[in-house]
Protein backbone atom coordinates (compact mmCIF):
# COMPACT_ATOMS: atom_id res chain seq x y z
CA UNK A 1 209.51 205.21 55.67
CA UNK A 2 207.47 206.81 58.34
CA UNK A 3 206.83 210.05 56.21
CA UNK A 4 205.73 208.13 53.10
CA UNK A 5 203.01 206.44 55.47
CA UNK A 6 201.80 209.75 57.18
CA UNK A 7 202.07 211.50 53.63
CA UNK A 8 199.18 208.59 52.26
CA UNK A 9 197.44 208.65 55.10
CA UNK A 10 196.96 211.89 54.91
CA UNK A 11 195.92 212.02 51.05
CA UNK A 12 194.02 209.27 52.25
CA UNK A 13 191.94 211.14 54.56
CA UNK A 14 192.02 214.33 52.06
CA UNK A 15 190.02 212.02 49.86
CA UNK A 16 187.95 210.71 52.26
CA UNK A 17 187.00 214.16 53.25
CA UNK A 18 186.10 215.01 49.08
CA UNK A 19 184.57 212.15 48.72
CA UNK A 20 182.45 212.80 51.69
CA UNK A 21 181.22 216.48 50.61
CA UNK A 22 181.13 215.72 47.55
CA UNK A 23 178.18 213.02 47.91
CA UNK A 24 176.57 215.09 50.75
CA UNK A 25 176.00 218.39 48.44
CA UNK A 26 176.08 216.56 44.74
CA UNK A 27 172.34 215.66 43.46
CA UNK A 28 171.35 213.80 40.26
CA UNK A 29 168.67 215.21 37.97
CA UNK A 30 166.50 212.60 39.06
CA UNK A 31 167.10 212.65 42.82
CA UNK A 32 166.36 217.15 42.38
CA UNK A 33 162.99 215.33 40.67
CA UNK A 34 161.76 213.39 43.20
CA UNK A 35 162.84 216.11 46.09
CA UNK A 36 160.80 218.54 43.66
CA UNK A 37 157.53 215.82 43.36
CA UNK A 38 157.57 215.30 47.00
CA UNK A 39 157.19 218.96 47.68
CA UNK A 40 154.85 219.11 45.11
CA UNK A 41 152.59 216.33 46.61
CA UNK A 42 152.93 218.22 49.90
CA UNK A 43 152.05 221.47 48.37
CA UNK A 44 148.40 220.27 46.82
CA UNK A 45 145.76 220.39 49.84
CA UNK A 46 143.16 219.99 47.02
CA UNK A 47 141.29 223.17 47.02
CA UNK A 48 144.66 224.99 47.37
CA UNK A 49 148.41 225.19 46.78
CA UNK A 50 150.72 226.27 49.39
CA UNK A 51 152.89 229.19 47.68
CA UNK A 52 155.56 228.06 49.25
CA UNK A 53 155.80 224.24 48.71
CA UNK A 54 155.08 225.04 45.26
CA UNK A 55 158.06 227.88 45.26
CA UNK A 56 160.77 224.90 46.70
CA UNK A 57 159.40 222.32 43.91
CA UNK A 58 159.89 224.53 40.67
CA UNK A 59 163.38 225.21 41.90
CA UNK A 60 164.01 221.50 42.33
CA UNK A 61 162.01 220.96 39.28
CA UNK A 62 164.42 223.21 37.31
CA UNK A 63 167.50 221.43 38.67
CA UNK A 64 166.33 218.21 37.80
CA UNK A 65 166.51 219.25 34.28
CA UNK A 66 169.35 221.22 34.22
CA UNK A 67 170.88 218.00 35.78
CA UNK A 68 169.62 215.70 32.33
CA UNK A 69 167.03 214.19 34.10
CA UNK A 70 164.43 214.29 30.83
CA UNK A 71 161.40 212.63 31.63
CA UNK A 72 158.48 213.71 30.38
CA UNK A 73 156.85 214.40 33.96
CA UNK A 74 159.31 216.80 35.39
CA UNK A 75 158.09 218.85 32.07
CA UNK A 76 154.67 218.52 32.92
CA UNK A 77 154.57 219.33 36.90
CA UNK A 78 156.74 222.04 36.46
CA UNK A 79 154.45 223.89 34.18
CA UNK A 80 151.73 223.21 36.33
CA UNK A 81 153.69 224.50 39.52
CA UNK A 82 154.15 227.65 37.50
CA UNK A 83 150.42 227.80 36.91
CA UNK A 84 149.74 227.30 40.31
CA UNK A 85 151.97 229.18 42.21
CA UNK A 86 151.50 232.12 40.05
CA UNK A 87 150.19 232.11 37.06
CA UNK A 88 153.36 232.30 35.52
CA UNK A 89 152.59 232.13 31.72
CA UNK A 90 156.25 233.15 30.31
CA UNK A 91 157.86 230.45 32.29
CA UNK A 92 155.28 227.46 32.09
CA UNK A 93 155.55 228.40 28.07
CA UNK A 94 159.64 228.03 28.23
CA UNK A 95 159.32 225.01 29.98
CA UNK A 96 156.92 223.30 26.92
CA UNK A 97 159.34 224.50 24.46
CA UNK A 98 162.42 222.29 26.33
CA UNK A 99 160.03 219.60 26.84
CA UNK A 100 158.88 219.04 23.13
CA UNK A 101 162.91 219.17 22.18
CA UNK A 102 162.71 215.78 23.90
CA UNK A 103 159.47 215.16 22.76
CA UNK A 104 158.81 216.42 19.56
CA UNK A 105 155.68 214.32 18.77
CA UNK A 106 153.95 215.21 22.50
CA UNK A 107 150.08 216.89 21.58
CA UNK A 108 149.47 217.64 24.86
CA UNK A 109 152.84 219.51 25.48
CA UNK A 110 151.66 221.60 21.81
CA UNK A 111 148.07 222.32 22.80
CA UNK A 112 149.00 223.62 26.05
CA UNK A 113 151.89 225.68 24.77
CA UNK A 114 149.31 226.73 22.42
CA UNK A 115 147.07 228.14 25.26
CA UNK A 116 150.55 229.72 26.73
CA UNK A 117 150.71 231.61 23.69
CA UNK A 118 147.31 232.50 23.31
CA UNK A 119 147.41 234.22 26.73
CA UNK A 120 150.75 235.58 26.11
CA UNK A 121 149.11 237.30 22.70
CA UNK A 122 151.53 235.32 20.20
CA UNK A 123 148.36 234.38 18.41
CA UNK A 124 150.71 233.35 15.07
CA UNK A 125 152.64 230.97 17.39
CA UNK A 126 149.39 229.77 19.25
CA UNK A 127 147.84 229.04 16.20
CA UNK A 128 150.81 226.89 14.71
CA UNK A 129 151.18 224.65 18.28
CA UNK A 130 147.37 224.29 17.57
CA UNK A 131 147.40 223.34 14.60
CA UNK A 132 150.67 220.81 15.34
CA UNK A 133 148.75 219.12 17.98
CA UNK A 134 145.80 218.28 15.89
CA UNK A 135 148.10 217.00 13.01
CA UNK A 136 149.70 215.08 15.00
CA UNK A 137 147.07 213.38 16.32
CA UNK A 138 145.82 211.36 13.11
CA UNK A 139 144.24 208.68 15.60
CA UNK A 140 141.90 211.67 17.48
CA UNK A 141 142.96 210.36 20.50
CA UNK A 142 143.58 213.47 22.57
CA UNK A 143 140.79 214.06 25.27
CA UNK A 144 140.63 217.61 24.29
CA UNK A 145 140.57 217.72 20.63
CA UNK A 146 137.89 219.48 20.59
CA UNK A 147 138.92 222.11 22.76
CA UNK A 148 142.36 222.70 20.83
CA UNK A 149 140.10 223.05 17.47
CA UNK A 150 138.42 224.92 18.83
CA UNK A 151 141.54 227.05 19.62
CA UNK A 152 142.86 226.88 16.98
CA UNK A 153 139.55 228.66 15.35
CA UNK A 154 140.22 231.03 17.91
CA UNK A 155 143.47 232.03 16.64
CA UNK A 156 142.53 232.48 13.21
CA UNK A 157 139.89 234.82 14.07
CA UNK A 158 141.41 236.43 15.32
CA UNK A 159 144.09 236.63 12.46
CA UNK A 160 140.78 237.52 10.22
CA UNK A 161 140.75 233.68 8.91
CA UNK A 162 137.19 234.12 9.62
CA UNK A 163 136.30 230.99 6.78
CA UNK A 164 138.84 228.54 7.93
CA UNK A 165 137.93 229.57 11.61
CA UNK A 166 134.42 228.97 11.32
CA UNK A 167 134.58 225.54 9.80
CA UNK A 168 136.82 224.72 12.98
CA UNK A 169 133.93 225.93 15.08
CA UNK A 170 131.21 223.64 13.58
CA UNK A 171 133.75 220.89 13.52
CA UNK A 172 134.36 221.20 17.64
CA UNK A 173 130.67 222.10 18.20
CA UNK A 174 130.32 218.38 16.83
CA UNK A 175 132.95 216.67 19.06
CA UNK A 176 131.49 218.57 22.07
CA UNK A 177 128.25 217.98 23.99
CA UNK A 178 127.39 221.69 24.63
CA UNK A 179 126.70 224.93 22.82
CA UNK A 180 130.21 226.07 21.95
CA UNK A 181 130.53 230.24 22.31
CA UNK A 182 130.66 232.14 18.53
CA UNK A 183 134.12 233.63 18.12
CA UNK A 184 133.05 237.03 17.94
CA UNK A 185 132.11 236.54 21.91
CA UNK A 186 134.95 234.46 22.71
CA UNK A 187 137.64 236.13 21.10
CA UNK A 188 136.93 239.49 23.12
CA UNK A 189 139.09 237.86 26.01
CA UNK A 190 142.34 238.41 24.21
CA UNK A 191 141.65 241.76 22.25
C-alpha cells in the first residue's frame, strides 16, 4: 500500500515537473508574434532602427510563423524588419512568397514582391507580380497604382517591350501629380 502511494506521488510530481517546463519554454505562433511586435515597436525611434531590436524581432517574427500563426501582419513587419535592419532583399522577398500562399489575392504583398524582384534583377518575375497586382485590383483601389504601373513599364523595358512599356508610362504619368522619369533614365538603376 505504501509503495503504490509513493510510486503516484512520485509520477505525480514527474508530471508536475513536465508540465511545468513544458509551459515555461513552449510559445504559440501568436505569443513569438507579439514578443516579435513589441521588439519591433521598441526598435523604431523614428528617424532610426536599433539593429539590434530589429535583429530579436525577425527571429521572433520567423517563429511566429513557423509556429502557424498566419496573419497577415507578421508577413508584413517581418519584411519590413528585413528592410530595415539590413536591407535584406532575398529574405524580405521569401517572406512575400509565404505570405501570398495565405493570401493569394493580397496587391500589396505582389507589388512589393515585385520591387524585391526588381532589385534582385528577376525582371521576368518582377514584371509578372506587377502585372498580378494591377489585375487584381479591378476596383483601382491600391494607393500606389500608379507607382506599380509604372513598374511594371519598368520591367518591360527593360525586357525591350518598349510599346507596351510606354503606354504604361503615359497611363501612370496620368494617375500621378508629377513629371514621371522616361524609362531610358530610370531603367539605368538596374542595368
Amino acid at each position: 500500500m505504501i509503495h503504490k502511494k509513493s510510486k503516484s506521488h512520485f509520477l505525480f510530481a514527474c508530471l508536475a515537473i513536465a508540465t511545468f517546463l513544458f509551459s515555461c519554454h513552449f510559445q504559440t505562433g501568436q505569443q513569438h508574434y507579439e514578443k516579435g511586435l513589441t521588439y519591433f515597436k521598441l526598435a523604431d525611434h523614428g528617424d532610426y532602427h536599433d539593429q539590434e531590436g530589429l535583429d530579436k524581432a525577425i527571429n521572433e517574427f520567423e517563429k511566429a510563423i513557423k509556429g502557424s500563426y498566419t496573419d497577415r501582419d507578421v508577413f508584413d513587419k517581418l519584411t519590413w524588419s528585413y528592410h530595415l535592419l539590413n536591407h535584406d532583399i532575398k529574405n524580405s522577398e521569401r517572406v512575400y512568397t509565404i505570405g501570398l500562399k495565405y493570401y493569394p489575392k493580397d496587391i500589396e504583398f505582389y507589388s512589393r514582391r515585385g520591387d524585391d524582384r526588381k532589385e534582385l534583377k528577376k525582371y521576368k518575375a518582377a514584371l509578372d507580380d506587377f502585372d498580378k497586382a494591377i489585375l487584381l485590383d479591378t476596383a483601382k483601389r491600391y494607393e500606389y497604382i500608379n507607382e506599380t504601373i509604372y513598374e511594371r513599364g519598368a520591367m518591360r523595358y527593360i525586357l525591350g517591350d518598349t510599346i507596351n512599356a510606354f503606354k504604361d508610362w503615359q497611363l501612370a504619368q496620368k494617375l500621378t501629380d508629377h513629371e514621371l522619369r522616361t524609362y531610358d533614365d530610370y531603367c539605368q538603376l538596374w542595368k
